[in-house]
C-alpha atoms as a PDB file:
ATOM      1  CA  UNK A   1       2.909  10.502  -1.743  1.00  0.00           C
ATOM      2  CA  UNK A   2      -0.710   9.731  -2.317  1.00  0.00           C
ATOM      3  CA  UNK A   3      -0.299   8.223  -6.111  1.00  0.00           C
ATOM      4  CA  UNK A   4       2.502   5.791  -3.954  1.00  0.00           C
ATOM      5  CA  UNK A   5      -0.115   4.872  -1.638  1.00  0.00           C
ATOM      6  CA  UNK A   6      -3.160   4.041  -4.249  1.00  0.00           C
ATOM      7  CA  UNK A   7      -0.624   2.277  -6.756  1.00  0.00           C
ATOM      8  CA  UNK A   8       0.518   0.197  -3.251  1.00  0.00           C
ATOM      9  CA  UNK A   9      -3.097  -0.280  -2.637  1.00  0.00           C
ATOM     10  CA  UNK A  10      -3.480  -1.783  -6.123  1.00  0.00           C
ATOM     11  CA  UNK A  11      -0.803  -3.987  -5.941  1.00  0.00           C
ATOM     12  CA  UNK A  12      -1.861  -5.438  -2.867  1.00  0.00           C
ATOM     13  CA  UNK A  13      -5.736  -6.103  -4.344  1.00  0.00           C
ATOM     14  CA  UNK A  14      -4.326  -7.748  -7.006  1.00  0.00           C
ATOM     15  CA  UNK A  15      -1.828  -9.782  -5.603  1.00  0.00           C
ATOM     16  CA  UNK A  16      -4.119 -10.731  -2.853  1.00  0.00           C
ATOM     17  CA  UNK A  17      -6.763 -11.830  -5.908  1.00  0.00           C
ATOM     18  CA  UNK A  18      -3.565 -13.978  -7.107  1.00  0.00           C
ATOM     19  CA  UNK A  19      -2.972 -15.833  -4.073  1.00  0.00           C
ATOM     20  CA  UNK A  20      -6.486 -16.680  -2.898  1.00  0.00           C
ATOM     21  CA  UNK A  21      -6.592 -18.621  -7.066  1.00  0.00           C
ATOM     22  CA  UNK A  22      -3.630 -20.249  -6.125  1.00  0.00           C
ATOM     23  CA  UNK A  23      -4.063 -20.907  -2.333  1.00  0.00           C
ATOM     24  CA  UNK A  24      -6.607 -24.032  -3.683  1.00  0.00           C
ATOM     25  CA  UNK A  25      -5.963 -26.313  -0.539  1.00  0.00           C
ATOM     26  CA  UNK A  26      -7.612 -23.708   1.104  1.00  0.00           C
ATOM     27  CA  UNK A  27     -11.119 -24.709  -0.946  1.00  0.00           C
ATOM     28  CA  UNK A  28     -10.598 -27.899  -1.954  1.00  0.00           C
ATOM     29  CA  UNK A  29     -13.678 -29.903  -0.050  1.00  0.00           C
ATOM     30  CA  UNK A  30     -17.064 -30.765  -1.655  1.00  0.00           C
ATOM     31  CA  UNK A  31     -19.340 -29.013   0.625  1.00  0.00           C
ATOM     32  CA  UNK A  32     -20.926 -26.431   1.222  1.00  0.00           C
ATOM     33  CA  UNK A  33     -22.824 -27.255  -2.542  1.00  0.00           C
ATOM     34  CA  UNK A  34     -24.591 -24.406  -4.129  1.00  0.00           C
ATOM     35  CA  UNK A  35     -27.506 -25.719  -6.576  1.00  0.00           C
ATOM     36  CA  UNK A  36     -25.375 -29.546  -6.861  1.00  0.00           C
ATOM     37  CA  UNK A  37     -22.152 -28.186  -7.833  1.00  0.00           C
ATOM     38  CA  UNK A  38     -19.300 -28.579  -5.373  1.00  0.00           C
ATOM     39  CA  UNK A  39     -17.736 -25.975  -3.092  1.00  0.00           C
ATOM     40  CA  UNK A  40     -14.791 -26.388  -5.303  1.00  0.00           C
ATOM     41  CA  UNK A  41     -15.995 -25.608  -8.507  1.00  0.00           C
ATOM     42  CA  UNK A  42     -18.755 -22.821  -7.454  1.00  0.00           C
ATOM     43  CA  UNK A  43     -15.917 -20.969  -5.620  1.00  0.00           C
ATOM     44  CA  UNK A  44     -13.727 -20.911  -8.334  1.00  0.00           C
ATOM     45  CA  UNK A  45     -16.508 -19.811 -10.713  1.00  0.00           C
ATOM     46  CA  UNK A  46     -17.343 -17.055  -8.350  1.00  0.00           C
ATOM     47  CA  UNK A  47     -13.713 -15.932  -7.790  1.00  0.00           C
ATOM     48  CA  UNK A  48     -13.530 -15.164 -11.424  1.00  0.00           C
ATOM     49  CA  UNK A  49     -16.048 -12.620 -11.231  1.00  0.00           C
ATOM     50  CA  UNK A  50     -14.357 -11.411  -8.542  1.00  0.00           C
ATOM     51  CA  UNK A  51     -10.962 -11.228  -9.580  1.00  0.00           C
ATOM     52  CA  UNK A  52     -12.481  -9.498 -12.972  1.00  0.00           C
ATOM     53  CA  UNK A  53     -13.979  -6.610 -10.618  1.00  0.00           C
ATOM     54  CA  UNK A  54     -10.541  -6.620  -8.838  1.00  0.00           C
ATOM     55  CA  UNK A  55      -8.807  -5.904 -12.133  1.00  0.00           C
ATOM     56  CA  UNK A  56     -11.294  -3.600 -13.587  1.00  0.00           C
ATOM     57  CA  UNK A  57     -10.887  -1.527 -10.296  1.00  0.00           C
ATOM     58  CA  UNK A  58      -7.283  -1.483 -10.067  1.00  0.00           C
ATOM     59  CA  UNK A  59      -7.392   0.127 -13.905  1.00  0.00           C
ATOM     60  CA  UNK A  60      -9.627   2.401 -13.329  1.00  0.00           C
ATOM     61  CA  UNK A  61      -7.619   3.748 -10.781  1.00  0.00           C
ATOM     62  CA  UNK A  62      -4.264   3.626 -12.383  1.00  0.00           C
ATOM     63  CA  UNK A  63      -5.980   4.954 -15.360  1.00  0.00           C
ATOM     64  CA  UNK A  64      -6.302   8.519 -13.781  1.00  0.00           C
ATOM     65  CA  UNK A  65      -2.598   8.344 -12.619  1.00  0.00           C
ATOM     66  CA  UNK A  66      -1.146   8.308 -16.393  1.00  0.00           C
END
């Protein structure tokens, strides 16, 4: 029951990570501006990283269920 619950838990993460790079009219405005750049683009730039640390989470968590 516990393995159902993490692999849930990982499915939600990710899809979660999914929507929030899709949801775009949700950040689509100019300011705040980090160092000139738009909100736009620094958010997106910064969700990479974060949907990178999602993913290499999520692996290392289903790795140990194999």
């Amino acid at each position: 029951m516990k393995r159902n619950r993490r692999r849930i838990l990982i499915y939600v993460v990710l899809l979660l990570v999914c929507i929030v790079a899709l949801a775009a009219p949700l950040y689509n405005r100019q300011t705040p501006r980090l160092w000139g750049m738009p909100f736009f683009i620094w958010f997106q730039l910064v969700w990479v990283v974060v949907a990178a640390v999602a993913t290499a989470v999520a692996h290392r968590a289903a790795g140990d269920q194999n």
